[in-house]
C-alpha atoms as a PDB file:
ATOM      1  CA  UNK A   1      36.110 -42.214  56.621  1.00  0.00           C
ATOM      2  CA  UNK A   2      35.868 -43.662  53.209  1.00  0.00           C
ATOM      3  CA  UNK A   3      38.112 -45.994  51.748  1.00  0.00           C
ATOM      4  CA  UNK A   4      40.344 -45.580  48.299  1.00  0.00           C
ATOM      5  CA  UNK A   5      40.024 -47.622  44.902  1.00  0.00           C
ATOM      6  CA  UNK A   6      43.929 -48.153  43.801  1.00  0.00           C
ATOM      7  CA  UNK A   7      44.250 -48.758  40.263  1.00  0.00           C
ATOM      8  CA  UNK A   8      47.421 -51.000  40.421  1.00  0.00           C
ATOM      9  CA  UNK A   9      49.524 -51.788  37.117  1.00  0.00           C
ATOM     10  CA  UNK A  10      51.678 -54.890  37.661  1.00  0.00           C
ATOM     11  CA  UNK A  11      54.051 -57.138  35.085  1.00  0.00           C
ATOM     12  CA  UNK A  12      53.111 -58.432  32.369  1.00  0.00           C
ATOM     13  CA  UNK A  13      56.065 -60.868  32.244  1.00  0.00           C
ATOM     14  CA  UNK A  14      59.318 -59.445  33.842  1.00  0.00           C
ATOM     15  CA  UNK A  15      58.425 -59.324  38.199  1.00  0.00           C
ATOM     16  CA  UNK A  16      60.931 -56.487  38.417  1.00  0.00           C
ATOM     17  CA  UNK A  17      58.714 -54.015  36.175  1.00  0.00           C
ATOM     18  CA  UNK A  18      56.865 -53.513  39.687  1.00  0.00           C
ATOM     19  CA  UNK A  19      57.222 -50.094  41.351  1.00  0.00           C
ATOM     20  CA  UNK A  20      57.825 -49.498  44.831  1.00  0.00           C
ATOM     21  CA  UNK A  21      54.604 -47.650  44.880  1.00  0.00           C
ATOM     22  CA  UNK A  22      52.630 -50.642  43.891  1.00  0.00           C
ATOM     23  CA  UNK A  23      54.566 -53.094  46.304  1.00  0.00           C
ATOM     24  CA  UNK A  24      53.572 -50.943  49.634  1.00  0.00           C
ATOM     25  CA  UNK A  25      49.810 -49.982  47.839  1.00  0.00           C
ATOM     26  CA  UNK A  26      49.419 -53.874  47.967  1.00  0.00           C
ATOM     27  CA  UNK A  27      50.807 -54.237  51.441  1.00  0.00           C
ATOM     28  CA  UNK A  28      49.019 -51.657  53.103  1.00  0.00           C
ATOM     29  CA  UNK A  29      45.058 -51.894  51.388  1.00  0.00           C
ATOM     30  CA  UNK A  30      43.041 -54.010  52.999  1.00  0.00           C
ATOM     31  CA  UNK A  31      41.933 -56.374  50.181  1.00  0.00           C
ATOM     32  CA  UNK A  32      43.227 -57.127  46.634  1.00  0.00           C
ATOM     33  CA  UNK A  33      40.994 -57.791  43.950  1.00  0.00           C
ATOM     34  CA  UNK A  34      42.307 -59.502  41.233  1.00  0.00           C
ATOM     35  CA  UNK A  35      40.683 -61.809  38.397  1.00  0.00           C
ATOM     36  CA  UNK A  36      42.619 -64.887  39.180  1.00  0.00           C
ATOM     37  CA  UNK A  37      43.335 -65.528  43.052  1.00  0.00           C
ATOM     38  CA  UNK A  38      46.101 -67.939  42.278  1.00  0.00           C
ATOM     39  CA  UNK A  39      47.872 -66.159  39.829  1.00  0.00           C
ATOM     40  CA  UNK A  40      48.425 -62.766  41.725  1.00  0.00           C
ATOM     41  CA  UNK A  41      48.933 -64.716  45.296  1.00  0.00           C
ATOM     42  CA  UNK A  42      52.028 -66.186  43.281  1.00  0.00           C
ATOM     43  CA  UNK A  43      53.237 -62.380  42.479  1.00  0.00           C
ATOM     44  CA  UNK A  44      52.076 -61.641  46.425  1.00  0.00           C
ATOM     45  CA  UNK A  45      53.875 -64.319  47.872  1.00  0.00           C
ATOM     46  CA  UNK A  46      57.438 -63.364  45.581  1.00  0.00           C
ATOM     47  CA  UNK A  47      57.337 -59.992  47.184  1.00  0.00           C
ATOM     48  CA  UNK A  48      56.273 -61.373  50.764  1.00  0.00           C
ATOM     49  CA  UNK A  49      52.638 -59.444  50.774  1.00  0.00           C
ATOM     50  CA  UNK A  50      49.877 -61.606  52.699  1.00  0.00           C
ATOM     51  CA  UNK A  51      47.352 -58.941  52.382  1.00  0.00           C
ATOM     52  CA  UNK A  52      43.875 -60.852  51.527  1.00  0.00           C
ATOM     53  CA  UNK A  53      42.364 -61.469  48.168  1.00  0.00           C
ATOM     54  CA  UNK A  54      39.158 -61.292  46.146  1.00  0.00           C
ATOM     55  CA  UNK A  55      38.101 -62.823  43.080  1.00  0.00           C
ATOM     56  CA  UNK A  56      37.036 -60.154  41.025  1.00  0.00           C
ATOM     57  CA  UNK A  57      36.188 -61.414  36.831  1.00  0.00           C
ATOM     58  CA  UNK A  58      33.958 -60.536  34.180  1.00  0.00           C
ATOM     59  CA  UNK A  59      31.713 -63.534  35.396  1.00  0.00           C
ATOM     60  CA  UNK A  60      31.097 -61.677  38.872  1.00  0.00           C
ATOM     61  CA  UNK A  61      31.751 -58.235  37.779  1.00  0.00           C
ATOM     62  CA  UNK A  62      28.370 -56.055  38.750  1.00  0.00           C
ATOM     63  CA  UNK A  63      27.835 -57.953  41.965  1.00  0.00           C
ATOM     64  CA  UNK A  64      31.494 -58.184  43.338  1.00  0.00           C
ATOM     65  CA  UNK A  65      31.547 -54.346  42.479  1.00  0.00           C
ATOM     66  CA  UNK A  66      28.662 -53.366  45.118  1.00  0.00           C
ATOM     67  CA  UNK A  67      29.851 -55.480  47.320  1.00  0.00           C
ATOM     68  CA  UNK A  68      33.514 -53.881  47.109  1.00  0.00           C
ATOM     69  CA  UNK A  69      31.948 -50.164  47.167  1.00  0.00           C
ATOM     70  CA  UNK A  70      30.300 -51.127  50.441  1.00  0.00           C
ATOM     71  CA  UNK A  71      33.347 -52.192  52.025  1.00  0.00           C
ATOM     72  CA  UNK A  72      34.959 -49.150  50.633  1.00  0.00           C
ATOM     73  CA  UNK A  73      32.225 -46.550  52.078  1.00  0.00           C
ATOM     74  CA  UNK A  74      32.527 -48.749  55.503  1.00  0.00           C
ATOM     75  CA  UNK A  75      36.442 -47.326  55.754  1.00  0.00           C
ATOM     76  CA  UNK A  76      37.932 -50.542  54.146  1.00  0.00           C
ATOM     77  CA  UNK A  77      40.826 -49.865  51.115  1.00  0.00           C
ATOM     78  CA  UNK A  78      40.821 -52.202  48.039  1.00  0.00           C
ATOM     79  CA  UNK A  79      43.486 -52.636  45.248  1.00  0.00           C
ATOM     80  CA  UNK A  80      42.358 -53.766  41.759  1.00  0.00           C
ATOM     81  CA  UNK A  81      44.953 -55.775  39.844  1.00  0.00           C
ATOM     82  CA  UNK A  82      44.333 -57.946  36.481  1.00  0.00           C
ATOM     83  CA  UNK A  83      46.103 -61.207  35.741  1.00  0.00           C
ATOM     84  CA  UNK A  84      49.138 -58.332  34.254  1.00  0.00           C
ATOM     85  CA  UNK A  85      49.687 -54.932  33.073  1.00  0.00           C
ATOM     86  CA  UNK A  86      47.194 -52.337  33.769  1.00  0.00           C
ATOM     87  CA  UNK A  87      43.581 -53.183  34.837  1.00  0.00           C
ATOM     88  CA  UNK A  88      40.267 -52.362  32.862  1.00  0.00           C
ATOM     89  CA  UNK A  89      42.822 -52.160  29.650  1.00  0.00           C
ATOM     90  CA  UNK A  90      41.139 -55.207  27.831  1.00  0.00           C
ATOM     91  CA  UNK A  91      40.393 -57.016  31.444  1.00  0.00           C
ATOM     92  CA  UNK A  92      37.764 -55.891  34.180  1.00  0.00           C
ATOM     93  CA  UNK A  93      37.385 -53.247  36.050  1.00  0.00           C
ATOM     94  CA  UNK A  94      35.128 -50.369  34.178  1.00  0.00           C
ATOM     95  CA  UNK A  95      32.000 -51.532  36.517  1.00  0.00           C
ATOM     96  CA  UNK A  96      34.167 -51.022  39.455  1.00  0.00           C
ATOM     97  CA  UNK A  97      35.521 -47.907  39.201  1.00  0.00           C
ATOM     98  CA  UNK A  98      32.186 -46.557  37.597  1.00  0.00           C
ATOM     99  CA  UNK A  99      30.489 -47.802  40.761  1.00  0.00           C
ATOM    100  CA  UNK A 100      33.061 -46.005  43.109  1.00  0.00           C
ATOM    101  CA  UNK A 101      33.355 -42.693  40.789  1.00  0.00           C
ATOM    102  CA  UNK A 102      29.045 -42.734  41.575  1.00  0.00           C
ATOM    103  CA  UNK A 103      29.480 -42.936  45.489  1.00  0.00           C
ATOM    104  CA  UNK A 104      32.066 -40.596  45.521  1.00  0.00           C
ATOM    105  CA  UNK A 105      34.588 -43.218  46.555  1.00  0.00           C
ATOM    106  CA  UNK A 106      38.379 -41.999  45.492  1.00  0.00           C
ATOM    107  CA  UNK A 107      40.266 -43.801  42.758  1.00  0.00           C
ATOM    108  CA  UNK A 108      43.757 -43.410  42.499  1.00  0.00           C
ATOM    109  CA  UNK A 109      46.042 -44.915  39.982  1.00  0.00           C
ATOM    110  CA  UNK A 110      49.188 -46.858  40.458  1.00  0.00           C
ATOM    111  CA  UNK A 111      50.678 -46.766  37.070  1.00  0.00           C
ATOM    112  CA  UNK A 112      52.862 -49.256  35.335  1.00  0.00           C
ATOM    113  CA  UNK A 113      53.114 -52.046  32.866  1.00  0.00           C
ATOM    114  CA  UNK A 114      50.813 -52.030  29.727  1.00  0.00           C
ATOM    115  CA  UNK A 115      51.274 -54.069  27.311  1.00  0.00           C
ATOM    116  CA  UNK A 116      49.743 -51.712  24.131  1.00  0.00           C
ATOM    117  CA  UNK A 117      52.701 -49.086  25.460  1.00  0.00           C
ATOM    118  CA  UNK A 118      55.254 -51.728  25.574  1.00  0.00           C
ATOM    119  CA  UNK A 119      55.081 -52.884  22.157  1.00  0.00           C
ATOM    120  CA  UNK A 120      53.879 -49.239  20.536  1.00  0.00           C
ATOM    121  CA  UNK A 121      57.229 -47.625  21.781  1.00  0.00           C
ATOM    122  CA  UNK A 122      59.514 -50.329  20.158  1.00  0.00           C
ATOM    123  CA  UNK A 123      57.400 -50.733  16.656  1.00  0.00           C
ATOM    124  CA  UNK A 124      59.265 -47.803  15.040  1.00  0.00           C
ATOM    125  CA  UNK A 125      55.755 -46.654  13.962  1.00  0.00           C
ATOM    126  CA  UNK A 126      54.233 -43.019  14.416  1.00  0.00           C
ATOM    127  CA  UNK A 127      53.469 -42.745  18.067  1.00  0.00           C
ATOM    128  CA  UNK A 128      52.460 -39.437  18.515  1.00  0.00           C
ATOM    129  CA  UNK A 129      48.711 -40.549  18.081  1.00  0.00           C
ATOM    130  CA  UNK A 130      47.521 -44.121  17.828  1.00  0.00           C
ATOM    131  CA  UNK A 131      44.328 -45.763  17.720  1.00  0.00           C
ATOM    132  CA  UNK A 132      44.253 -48.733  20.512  1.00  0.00           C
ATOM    133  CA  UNK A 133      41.146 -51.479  19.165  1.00  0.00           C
ATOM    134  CA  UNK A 134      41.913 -54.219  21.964  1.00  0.00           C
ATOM    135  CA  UNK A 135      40.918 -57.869  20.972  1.00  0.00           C
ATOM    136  CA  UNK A 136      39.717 -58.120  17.679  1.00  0.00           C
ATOM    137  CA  UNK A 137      36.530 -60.600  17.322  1.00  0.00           C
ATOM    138  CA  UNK A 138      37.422 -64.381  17.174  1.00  0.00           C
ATOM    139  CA  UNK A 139      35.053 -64.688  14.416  1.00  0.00           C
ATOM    140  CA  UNK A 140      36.127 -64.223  10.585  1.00  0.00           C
ATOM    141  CA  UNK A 141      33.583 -61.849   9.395  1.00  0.00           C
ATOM    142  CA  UNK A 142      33.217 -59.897  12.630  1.00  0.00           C
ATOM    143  CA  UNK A 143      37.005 -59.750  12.606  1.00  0.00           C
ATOM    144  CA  UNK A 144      36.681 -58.154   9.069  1.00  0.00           C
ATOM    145  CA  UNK A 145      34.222 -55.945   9.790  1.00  0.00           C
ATOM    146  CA  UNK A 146      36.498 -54.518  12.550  1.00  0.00           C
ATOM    147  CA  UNK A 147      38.971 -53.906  10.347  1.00  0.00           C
ATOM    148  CA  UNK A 148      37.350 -52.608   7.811  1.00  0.00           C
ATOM    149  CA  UNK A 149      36.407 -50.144  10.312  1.00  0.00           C
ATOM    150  CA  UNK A 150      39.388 -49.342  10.764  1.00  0.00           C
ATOM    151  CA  UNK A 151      40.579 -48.842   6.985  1.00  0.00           C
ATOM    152  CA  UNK A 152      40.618 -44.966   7.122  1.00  0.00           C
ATOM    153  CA  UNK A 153      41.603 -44.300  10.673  1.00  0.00           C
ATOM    154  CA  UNK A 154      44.866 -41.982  10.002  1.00  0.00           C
ATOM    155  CA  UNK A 155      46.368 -43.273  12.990  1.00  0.00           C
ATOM    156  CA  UNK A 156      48.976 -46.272  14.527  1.00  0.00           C
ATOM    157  CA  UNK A 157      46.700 -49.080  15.111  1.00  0.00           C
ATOM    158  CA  UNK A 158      47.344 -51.120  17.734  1.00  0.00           C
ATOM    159  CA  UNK A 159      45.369 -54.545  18.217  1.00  0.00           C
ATOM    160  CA  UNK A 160      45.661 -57.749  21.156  1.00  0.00           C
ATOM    161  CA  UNK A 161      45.705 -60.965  19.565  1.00  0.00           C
ATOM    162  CA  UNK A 162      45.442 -64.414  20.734  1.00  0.00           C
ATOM    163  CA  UNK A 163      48.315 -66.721  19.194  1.00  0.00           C
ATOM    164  CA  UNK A 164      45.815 -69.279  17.285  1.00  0.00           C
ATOM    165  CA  UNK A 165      44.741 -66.174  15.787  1.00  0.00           C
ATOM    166  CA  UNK A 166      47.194 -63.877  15.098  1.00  0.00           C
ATOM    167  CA  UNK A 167      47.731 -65.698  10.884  1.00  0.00           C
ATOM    168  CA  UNK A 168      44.127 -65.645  10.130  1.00  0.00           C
ATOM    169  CA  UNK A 169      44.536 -61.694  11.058  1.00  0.00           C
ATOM    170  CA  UNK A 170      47.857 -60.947   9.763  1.00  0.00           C
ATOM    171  CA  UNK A 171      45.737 -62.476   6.369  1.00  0.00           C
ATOM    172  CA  UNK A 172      42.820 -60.596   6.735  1.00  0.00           C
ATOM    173  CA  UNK A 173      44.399 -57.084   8.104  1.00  0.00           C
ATOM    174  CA  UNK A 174      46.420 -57.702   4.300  1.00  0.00           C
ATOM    175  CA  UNK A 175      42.986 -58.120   2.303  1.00  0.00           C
ATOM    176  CA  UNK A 176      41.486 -55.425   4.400  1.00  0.00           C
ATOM    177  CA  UNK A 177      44.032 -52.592   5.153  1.00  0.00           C
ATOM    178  CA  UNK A 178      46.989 -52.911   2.541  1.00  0.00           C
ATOM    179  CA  UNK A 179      50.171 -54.076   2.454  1.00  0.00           C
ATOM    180  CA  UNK A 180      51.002 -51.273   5.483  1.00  0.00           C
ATOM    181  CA  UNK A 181      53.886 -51.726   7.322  1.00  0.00           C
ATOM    182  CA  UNK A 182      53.330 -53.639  11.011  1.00  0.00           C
ATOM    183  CA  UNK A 183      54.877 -54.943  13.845  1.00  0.00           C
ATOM    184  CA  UNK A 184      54.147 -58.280  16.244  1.00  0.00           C
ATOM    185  CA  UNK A 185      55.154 -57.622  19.567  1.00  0.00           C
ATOM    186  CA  UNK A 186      54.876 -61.580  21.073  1.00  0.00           C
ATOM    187  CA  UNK A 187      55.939 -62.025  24.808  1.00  0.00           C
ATOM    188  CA  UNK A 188      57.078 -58.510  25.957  1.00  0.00           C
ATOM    189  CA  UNK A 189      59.392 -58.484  29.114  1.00  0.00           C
ATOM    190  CA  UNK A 190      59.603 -62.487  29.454  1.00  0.00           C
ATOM    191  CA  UNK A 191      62.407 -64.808  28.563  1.00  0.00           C
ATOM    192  CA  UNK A 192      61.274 -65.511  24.394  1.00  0.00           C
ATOM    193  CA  UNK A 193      60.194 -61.781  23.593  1.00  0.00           C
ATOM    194  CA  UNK A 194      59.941 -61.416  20.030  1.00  0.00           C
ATOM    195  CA  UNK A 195      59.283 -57.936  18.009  1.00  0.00           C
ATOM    196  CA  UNK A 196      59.147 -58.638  14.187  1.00  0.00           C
ATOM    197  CA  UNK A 197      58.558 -56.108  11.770  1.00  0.00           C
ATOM    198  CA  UNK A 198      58.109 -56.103   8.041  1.00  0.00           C
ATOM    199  CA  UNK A 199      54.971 -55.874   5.998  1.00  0.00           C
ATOM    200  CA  UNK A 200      51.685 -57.302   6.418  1.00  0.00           C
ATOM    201  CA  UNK A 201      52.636 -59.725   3.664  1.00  0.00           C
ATOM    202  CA  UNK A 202      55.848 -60.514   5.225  1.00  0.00           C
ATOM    203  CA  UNK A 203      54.121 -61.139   8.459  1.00  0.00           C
ATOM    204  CA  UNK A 204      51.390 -62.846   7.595  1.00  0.00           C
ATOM    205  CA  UNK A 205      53.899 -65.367   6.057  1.00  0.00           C
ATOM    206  CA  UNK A 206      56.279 -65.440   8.977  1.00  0.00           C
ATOM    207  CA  UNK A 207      53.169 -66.506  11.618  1.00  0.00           C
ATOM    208  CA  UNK A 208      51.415 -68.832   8.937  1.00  0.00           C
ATOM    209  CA  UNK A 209      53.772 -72.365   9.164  1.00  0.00           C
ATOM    210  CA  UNK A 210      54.720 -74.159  12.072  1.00  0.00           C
ATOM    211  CA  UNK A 211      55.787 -74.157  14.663  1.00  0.00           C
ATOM    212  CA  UNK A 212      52.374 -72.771  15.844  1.00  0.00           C
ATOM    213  CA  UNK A 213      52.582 -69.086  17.504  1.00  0.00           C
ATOM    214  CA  UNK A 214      52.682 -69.255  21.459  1.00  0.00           C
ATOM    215  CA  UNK A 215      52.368 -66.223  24.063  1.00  0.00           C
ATOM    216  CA  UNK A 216      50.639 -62.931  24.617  1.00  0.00           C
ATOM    217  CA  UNK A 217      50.721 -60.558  20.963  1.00  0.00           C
ATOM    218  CA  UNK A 218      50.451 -57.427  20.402  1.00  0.00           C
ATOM    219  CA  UNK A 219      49.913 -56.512  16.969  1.00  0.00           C
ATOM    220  CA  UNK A 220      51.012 -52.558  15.551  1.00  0.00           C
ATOM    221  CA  UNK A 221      49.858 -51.810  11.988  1.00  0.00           C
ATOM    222  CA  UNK A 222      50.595 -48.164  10.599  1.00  0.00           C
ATOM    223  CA  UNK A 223      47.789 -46.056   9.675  1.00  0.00           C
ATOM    224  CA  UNK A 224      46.056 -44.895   6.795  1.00  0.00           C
ATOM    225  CA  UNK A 225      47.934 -41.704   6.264  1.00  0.00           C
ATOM    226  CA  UNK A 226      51.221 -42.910   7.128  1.00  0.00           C
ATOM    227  CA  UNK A 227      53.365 -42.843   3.465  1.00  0.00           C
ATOM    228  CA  UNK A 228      56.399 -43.086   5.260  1.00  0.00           C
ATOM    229  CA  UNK A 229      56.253 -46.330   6.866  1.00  0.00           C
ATOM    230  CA  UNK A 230      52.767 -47.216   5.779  1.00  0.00           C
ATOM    231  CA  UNK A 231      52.345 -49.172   2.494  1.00  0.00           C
ATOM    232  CA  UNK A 232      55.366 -51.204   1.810  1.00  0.00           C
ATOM    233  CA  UNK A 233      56.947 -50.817  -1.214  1.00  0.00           C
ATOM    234  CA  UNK A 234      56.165 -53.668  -4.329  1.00  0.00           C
ATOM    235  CA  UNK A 235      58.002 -54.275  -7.510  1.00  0.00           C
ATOM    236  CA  UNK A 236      56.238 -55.465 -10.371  1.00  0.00           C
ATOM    237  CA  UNK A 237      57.439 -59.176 -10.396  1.00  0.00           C
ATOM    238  CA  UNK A 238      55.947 -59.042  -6.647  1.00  0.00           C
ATOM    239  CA  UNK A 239      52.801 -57.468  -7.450  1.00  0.00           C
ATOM    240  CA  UNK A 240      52.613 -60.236 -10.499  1.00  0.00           C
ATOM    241  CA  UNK A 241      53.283 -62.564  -8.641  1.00  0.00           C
ATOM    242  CA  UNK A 242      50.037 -61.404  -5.763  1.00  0.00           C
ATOM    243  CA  UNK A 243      48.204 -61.221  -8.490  1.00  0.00           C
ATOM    244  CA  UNK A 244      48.617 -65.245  -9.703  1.00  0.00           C
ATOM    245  CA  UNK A 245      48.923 -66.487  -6.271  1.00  0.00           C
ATOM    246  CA  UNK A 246      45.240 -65.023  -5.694  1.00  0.00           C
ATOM    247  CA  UNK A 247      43.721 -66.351  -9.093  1.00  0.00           C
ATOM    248  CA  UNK A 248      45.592 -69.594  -7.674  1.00  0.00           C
ATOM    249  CA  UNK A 249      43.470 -69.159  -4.671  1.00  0.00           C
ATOM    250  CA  UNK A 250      40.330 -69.311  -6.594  1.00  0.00           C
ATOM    251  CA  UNK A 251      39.479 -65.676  -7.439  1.00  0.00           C
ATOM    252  CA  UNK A 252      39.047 -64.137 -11.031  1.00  0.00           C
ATOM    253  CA  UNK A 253      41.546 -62.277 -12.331  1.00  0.00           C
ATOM    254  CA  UNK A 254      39.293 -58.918 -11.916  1.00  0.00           C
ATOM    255  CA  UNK A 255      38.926 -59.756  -8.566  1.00  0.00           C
ATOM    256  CA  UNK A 256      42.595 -60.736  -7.849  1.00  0.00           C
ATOM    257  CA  UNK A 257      43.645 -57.771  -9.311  1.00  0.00           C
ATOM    258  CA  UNK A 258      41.185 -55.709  -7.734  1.00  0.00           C
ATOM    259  CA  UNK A 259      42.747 -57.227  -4.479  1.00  0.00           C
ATOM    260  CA  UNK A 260      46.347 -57.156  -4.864  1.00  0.00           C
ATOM    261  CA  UNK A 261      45.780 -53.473  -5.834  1.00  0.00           C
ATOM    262  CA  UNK A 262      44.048 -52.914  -2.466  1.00  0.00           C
ATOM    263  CA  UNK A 263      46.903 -54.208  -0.491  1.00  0.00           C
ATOM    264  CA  UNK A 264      49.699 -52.410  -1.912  1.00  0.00           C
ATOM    265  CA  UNK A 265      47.708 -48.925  -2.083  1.00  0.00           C
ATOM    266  CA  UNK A 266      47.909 -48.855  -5.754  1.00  0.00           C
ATOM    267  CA  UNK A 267      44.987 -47.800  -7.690  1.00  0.00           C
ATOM    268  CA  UNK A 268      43.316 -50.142  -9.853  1.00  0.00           C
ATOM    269  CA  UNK A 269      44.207 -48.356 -13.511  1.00  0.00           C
ATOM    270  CA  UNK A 270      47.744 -48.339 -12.160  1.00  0.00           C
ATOM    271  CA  UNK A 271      47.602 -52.025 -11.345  1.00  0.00           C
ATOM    272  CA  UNK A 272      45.905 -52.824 -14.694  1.00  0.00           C
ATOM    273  CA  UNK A 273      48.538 -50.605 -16.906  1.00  0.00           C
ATOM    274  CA  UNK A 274      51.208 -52.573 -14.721  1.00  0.00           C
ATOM    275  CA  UNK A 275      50.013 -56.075 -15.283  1.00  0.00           C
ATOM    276  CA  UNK A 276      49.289 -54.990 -19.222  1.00  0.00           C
ATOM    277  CA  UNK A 277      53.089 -54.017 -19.222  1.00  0.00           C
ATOM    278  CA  UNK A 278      54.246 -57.285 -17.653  1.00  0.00           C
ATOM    279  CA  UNK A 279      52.034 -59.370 -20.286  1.00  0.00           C
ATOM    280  CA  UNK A 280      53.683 -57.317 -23.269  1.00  0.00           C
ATOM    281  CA  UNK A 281      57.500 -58.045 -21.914  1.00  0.00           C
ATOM    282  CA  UNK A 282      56.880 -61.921 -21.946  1.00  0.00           C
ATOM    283  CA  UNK A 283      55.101 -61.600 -25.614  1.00  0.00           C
ATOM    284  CA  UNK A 284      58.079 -60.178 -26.919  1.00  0.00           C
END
């Protein structure tokens, strides 16, 4: 008979988010592929499971997956795991599971820990519908181009971020999206978990000074069509204040206005009439 593909969701930080149907899938397949050997023999060896394992990474994706389906179709029953959370979310495992789905090989799912769902649930953000974007590109202008993108998707956005990065986009989701309300979810489930929410402004202020950021992030920025908890609200001294801190920063004062008007949703005659205002009350 043919062998089963388990899908199996484990921690991403705290061991005891495991389910008892993912402790006996693990004991009972026949091999465990996982990306990094080491790390999920040390989550094997807490629980007392010696089943053997099998590098599988993006490096030896397509040829660990035929090999895999062929010891599948010979009768043999593999578990896929990632490093944590839920495989093929942001880590291998599409080629896989393609692979099996093509021979007719069952796939089953053992679900669990994800690290998007963790951090969507607590945000306080619309999560009826959400738009998930994984890792945005390390590179500046690629980064921007994926949020820009983004700009009129209606829905919860919810990004990965690396913690080197996660300043240079809190900056650039607030020159791209708004001022929109957002969340940063850093180190779900383990010992220093930290959700802080506030304003892409606030945010990108919080993350920009030292000490530098450390541990897994999620990042959850409302959409486009979210008034309620979308745009934060700015007074005029604040939006003045945008305003000179971007002319500061090098831009003309079209351009800085043009921009602080983009990232508080206001539209630009608004913004002009308001910084007109502001000028008049210090002439008088």
């Amino acid at each position: 008979m043919t062998g089963t593909l388990y899908i199996v969701a484990t921690p991403i930080g705290n061991l005891e988010d495991i389910s008892q149907r993912a402790l006996r899938t693990l004991r009972e397949v026949d091999l465990v592929a996982c990306e990094d050997t080491r790390r999920t023999r040390v989550l094997l060896n807490h629980f007392g499971i010696k089943t053997k394992t099998i590098s599988y990474h993006e490096h030896n994706e397509s040829a660990r997956a035929e090999q895999l389906c062929k010891e599948m179709l010979s009768g043999r029953n593999v578990a896929l795991v990632s490093d944590a959370g839920t495989p093929l979310i942001s880590d291998p495992g599409f080629r896989i599971v393609q692979a099996a789905t093509k021979r007719d090989i069952p796939v089953v799912p053992i679900p669990g820990a994800t690290a998007l769902m963790a951090a969507l649930v607590v945000s306080g953000l619309p999560s009826d519908q959400f738009f998930f974007a994984g890792f945005l590109p390390a590179r500046a202008n690629a980064r921007r181009a994926k949020l820009e993108e983004c700009l009129p998707v209606s829905v919860t956005l919810v990004f990965y971020e690396a913690p080197h990065r996660i300043a240079a986009t809190l900056k650039a989701a607030l020159e791209v999206l708004g001022n929109r309300g957002a969340v940063v979810a850093r180190e779900l489930t383990k010992l220093h978990e930290e959700i802080a929410r506030g304003s892409l402004s606030e945010l990108a202020r919080r993350f920009s000074g030292d000490p530098p950021t450390r541990g897994e992030i999620v990042l959850v920025i409302s959409g486009a069509a979210d008034e309620s908890t979308g745009r934060a609200e700015t007074s005029p001294r604040d939006f003045i204040a945008r305003v000179n801190e971007l002319e500061s920063s090098g831009l003309d004062a079209r351009t800085a206005l043009k921009q602080a008007a983009r990232e508080v949703g206001m539209k630009r005659a608004e913004a002009y009439r308001l910084l007109v205002a502001q000028k008049n009350r210090r002439s008088k």
